[in-house]
PDB file of N, CA and C in Angstrom:
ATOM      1  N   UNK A   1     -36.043  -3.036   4.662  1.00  0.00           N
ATOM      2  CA  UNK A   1     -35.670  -3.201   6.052  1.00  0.00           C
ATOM      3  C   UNK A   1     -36.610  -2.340   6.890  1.00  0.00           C
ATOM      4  N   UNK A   2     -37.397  -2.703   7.978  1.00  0.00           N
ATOM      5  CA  UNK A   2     -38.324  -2.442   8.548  1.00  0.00           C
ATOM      6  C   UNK A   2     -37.396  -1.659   9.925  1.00  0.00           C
ATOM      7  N   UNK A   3     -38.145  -0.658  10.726  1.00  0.00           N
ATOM      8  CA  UNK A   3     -37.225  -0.188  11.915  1.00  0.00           C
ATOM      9  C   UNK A   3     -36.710  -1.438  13.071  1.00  0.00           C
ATOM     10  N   UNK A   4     -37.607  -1.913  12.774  1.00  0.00           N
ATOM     11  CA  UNK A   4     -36.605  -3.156  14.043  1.00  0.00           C
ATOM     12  C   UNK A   4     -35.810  -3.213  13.558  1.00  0.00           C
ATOM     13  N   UNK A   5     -35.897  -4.233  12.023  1.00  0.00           N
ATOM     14  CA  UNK A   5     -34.384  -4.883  12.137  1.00  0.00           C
ATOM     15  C   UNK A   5     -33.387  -4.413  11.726  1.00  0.00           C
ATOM     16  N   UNK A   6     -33.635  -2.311  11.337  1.00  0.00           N
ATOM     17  CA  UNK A   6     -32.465  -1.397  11.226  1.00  0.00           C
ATOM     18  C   UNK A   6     -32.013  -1.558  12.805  1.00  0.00           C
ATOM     19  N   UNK A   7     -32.332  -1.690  13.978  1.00  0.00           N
ATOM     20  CA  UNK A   7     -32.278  -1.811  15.216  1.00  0.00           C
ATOM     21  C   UNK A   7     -31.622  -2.776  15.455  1.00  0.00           C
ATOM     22  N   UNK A   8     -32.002  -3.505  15.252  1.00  0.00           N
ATOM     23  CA  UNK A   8     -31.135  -5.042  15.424  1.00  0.00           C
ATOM     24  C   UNK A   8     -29.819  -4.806  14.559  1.00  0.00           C
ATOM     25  N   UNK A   9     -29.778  -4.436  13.502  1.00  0.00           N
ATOM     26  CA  UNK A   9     -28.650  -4.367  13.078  1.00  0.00           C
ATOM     27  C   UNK A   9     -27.545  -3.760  13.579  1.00  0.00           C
ATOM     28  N   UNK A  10     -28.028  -2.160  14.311  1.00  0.00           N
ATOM     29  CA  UNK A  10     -27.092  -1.803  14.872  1.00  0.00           C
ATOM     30  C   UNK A  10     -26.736  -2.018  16.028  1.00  0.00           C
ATOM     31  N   UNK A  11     -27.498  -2.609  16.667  1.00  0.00           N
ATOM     32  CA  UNK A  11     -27.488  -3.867  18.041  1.00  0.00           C
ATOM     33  C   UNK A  11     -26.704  -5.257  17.913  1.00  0.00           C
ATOM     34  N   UNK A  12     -26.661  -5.507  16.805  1.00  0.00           N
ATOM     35  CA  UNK A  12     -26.043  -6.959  16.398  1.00  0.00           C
ATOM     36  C   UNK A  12     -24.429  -6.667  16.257  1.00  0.00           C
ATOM     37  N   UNK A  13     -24.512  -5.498  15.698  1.00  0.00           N
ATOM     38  CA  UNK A  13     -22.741  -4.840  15.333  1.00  0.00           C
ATOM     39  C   UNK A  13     -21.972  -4.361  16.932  1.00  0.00           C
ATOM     40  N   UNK A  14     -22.815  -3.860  17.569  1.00  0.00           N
ATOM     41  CA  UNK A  14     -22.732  -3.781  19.128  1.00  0.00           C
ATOM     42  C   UNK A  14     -22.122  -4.713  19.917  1.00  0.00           C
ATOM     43  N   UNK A  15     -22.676  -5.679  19.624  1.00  0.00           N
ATOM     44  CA  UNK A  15     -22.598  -7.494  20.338  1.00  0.00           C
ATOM     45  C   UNK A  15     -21.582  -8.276  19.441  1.00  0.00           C
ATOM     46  N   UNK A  16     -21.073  -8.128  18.706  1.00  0.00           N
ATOM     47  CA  UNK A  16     -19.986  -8.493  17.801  1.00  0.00           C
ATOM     48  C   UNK A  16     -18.519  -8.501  18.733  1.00  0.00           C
ATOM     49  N   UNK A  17     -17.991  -9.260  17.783  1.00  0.00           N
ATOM     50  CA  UNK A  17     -16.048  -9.191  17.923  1.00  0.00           C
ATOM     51  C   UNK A  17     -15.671  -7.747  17.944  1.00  0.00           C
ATOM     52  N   UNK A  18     -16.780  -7.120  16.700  1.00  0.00           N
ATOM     53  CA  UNK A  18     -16.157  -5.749  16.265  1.00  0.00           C
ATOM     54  C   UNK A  18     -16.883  -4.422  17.497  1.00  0.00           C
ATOM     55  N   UNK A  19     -16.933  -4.902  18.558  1.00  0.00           N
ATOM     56  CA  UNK A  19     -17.688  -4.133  19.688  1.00  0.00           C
ATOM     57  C   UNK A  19     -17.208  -2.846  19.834  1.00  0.00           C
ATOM     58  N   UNK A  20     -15.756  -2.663  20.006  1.00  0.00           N
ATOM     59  CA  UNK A  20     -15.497  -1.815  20.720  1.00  0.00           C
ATOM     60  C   UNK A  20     -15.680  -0.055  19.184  1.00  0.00           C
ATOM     61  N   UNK A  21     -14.900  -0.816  17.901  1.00  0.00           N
ATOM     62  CA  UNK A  21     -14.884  -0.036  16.760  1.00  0.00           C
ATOM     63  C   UNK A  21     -16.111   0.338  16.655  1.00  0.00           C
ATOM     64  N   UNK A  22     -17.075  -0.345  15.995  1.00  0.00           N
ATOM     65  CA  UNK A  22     -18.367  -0.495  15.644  1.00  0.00           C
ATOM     66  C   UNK A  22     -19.266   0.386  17.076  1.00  0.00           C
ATOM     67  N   UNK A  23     -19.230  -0.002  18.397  1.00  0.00           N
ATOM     68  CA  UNK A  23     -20.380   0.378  19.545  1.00  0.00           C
ATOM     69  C   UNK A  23     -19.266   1.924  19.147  1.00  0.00           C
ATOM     70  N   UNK A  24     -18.502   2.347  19.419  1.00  0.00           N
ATOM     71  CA  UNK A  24     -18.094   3.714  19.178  1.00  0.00           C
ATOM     72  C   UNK A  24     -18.501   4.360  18.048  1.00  0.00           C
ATOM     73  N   UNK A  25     -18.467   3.992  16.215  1.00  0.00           N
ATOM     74  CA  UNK A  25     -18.557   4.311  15.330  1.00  0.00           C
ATOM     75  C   UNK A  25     -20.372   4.980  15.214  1.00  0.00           C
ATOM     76  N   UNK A  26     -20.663   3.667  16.249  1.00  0.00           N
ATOM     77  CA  UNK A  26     -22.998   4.051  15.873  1.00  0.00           C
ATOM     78  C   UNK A  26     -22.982   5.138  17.226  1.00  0.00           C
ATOM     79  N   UNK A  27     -22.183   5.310  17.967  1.00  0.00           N
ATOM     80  CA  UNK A  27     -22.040   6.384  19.311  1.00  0.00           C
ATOM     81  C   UNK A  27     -21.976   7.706  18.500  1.00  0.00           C
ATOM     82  N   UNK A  28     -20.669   7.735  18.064  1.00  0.00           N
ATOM     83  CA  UNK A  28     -20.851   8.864  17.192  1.00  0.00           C
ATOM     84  C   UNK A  28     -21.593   9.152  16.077  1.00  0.00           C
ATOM     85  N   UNK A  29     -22.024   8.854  15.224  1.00  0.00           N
ATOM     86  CA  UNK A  29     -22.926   8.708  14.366  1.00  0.00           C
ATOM     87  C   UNK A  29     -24.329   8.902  15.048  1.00  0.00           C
ATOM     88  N   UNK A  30     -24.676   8.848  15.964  1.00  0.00           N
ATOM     89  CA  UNK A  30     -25.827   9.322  16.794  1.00  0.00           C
ATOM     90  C   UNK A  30     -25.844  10.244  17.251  1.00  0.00           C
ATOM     91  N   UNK A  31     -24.650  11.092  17.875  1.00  0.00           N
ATOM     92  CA  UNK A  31     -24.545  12.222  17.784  1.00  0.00           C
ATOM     93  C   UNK A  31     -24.364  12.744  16.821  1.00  0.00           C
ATOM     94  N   UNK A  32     -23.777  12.810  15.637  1.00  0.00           N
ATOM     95  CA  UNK A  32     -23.778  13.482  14.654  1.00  0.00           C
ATOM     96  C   UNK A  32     -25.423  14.090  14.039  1.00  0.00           C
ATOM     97  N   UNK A  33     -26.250  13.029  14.602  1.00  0.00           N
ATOM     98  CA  UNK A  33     -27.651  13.640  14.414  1.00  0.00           C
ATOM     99  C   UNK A  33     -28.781  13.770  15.269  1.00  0.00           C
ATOM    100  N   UNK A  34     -27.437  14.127  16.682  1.00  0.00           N
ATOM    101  CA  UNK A  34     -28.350  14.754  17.218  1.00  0.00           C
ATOM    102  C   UNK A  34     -29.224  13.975  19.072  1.00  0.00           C
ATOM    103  N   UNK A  35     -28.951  12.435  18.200  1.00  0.00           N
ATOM    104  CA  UNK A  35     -29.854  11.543  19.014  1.00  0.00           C
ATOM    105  C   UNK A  35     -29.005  10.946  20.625  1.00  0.00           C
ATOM    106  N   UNK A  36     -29.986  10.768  21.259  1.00  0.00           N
ATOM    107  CA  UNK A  36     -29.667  10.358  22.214  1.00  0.00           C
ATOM    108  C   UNK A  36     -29.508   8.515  22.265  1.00  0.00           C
ATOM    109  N   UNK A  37     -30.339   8.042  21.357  1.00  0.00           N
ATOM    110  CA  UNK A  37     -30.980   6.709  21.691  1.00  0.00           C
ATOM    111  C   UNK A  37     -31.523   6.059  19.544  1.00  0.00           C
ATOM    112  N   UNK A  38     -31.528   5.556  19.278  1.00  0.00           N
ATOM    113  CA  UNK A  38     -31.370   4.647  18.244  1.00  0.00           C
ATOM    114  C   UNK A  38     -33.260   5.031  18.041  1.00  0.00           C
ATOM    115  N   UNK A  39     -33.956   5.165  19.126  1.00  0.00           N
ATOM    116  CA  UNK A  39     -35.511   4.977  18.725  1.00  0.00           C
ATOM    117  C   UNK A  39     -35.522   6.697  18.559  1.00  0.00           C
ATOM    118  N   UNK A  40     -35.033   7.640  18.995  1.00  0.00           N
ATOM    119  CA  UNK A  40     -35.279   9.234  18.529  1.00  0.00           C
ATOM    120  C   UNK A  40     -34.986   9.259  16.858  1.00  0.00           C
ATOM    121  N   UNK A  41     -34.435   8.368  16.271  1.00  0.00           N
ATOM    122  CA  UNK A  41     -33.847   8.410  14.510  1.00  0.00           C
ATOM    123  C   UNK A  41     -34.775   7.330  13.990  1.00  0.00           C
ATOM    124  N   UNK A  42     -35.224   8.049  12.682  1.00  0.00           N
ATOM    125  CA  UNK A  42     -36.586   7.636  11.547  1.00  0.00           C
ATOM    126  C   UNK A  42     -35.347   6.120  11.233  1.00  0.00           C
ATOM    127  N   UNK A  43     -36.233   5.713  10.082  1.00  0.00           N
ATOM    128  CA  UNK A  43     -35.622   4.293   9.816  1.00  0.00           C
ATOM    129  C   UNK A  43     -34.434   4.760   8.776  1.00  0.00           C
ATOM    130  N   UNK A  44     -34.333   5.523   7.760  1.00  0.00           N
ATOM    131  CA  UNK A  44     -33.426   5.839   6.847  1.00  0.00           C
ATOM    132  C   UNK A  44     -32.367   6.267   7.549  1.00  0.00           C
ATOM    133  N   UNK A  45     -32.706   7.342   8.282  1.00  0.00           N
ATOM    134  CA  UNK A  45     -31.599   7.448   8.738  1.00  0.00           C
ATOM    135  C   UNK A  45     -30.466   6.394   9.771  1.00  0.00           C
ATOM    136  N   UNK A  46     -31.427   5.355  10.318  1.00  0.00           N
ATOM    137  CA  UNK A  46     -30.998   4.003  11.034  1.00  0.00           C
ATOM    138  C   UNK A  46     -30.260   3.055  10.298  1.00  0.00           C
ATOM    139  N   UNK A  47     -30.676   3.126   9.066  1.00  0.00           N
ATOM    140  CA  UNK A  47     -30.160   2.130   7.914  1.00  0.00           C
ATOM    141  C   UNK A  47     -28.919   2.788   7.677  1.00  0.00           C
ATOM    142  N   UNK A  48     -29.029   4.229   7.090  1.00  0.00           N
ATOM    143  CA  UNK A  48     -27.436   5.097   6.669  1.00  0.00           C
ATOM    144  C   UNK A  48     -26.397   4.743   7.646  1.00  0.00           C
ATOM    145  N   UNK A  49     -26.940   4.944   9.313  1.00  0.00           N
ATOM    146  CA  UNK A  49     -26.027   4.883  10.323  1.00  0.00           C
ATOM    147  C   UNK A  49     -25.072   3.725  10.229  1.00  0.00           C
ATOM    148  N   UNK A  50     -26.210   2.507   9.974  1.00  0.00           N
ATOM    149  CA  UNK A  50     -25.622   0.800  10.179  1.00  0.00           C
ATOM    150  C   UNK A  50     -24.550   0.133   8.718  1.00  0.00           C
ATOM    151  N   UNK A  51     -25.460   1.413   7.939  1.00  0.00           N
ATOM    152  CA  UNK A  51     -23.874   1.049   6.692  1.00  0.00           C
ATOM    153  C   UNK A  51     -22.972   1.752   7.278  1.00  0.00           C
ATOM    154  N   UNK A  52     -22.974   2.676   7.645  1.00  0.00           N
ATOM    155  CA  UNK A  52     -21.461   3.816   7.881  1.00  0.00           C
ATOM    156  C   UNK A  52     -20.662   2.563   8.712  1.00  0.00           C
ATOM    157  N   UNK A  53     -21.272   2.483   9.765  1.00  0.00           N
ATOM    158  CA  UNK A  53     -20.897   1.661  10.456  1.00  0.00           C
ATOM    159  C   UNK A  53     -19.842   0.240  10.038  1.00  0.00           C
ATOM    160  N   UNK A  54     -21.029  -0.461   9.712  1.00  0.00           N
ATOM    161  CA  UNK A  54     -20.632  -1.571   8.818  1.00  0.00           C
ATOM    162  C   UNK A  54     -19.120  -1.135   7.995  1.00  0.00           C
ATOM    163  N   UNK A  55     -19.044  -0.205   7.400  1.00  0.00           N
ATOM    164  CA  UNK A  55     -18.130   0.305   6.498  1.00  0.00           C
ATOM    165  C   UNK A  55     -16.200   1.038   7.197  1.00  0.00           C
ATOM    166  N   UNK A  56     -16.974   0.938   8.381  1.00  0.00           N
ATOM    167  CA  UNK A  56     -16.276   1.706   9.327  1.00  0.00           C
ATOM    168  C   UNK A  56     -15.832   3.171   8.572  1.00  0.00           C
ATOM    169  N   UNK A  57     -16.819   3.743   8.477  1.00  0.00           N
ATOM    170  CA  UNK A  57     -17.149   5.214   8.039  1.00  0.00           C
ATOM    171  C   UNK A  57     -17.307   6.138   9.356  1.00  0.00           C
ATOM    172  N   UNK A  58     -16.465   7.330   9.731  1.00  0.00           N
ATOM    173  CA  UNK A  58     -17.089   8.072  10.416  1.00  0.00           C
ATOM    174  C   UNK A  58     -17.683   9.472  10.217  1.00  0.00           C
ATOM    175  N   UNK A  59     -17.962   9.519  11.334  1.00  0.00           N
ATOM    176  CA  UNK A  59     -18.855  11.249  10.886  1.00  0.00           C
ATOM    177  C   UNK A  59     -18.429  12.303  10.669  1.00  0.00           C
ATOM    178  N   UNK A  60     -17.900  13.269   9.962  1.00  0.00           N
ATOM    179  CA  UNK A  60     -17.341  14.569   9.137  1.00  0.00           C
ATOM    180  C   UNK A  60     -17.118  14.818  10.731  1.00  0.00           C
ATOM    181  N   UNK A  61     -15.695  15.459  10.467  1.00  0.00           N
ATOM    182  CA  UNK A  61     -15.372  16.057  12.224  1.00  0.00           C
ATOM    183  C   UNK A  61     -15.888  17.392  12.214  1.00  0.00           C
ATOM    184  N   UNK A  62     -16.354  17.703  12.902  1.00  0.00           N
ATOM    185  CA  UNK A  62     -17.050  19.634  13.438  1.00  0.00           C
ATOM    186  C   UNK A  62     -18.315  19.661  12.746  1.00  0.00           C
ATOM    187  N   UNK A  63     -18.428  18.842  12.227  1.00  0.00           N
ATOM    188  CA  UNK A  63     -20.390  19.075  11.358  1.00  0.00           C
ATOM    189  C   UNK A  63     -21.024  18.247  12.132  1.00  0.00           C
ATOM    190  N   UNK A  64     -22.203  18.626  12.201  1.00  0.00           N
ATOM    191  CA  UNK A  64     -23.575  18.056  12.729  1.00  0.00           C
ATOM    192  C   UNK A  64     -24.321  18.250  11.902  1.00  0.00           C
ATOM    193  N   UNK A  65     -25.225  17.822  11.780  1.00  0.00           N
ATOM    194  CA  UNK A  65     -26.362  17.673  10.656  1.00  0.00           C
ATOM    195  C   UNK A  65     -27.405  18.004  11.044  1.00  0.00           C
ATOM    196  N   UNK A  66     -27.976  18.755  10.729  1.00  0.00           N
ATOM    197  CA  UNK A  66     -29.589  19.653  11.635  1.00  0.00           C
ATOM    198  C   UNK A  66     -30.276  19.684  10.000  1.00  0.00           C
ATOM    199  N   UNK A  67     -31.469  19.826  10.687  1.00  0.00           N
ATOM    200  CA  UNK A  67     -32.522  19.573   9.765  1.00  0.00           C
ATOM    201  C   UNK A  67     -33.365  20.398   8.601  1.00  0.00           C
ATOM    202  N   UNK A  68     -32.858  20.249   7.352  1.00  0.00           N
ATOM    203  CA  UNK A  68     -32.792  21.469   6.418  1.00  0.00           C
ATOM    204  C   UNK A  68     -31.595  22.468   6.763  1.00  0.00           C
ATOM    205  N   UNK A  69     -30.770  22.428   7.431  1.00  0.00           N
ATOM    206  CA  UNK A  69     -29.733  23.731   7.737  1.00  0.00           C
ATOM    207  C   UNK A  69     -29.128  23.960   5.999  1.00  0.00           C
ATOM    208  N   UNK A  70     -28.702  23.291   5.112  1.00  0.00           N
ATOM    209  CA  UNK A  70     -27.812  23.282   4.175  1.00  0.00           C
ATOM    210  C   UNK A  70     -28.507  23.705   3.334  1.00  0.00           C
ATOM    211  N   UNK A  71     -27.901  23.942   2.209  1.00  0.00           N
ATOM    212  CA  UNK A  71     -28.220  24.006   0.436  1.00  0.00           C
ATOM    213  C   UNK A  71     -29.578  22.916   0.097  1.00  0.00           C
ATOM    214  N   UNK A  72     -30.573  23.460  -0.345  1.00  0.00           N
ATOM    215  CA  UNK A  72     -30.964  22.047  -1.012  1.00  0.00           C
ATOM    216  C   UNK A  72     -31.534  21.495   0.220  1.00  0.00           C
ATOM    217  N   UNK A  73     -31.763  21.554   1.402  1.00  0.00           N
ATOM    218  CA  UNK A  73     -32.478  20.973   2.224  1.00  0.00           C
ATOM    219  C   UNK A  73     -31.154  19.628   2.893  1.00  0.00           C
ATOM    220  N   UNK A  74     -30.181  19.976   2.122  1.00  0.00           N
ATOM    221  CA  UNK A  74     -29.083  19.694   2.970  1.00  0.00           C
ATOM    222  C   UNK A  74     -28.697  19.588   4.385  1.00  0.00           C
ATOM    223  N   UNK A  75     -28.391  18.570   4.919  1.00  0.00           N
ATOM    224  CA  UNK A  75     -28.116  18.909   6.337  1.00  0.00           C
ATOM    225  C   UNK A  75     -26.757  19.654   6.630  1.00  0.00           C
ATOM    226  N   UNK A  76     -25.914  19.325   5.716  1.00  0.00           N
ATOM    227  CA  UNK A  76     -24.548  20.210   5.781  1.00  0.00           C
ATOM    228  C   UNK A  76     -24.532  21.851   5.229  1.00  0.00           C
ATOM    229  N   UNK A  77     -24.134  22.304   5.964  1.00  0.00           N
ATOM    230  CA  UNK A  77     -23.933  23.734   5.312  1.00  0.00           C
ATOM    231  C   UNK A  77     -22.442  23.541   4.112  1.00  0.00           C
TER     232      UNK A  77
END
């Protein structure tokens, strides 16, 4: 999956039935790392977002994920 169509994907889940769950679920999940906007996040991490999503997975409550902060190059402490 190339960065567009990680883009489109989470644009397509946006524009869905599932709008309101889903456009909230990639909201938070964008903050969780940080971003303002879908093009500030590499493609892996675009892809992780659009499964969580997809999955209706959300983001660990009170963690943020910063870069190397954790164990292991972990983003979690």
């Amino acid at each position: 999956m190339d960065q567009r169509s990680a883009l489109e994907d989470l644009s397509a889940l946006a524009a869905t039935a599932h709008t309101a769950t889903h456009a909230e679920l990639a909201r938070k999940w964008l903050s969780h790392f940080g971003a303002d906007r879908v093009q500030d996040l590499d493609l892996g991490v675009l892809e992780a977002i659009a499964g969580y999503v997809r999955n209706g997975i959300s983001p660990p409550n009170g963690q943020r994920a910063t870069a190397g902060g954790g164990v292991n190059g972990s983003p979690y402490r």
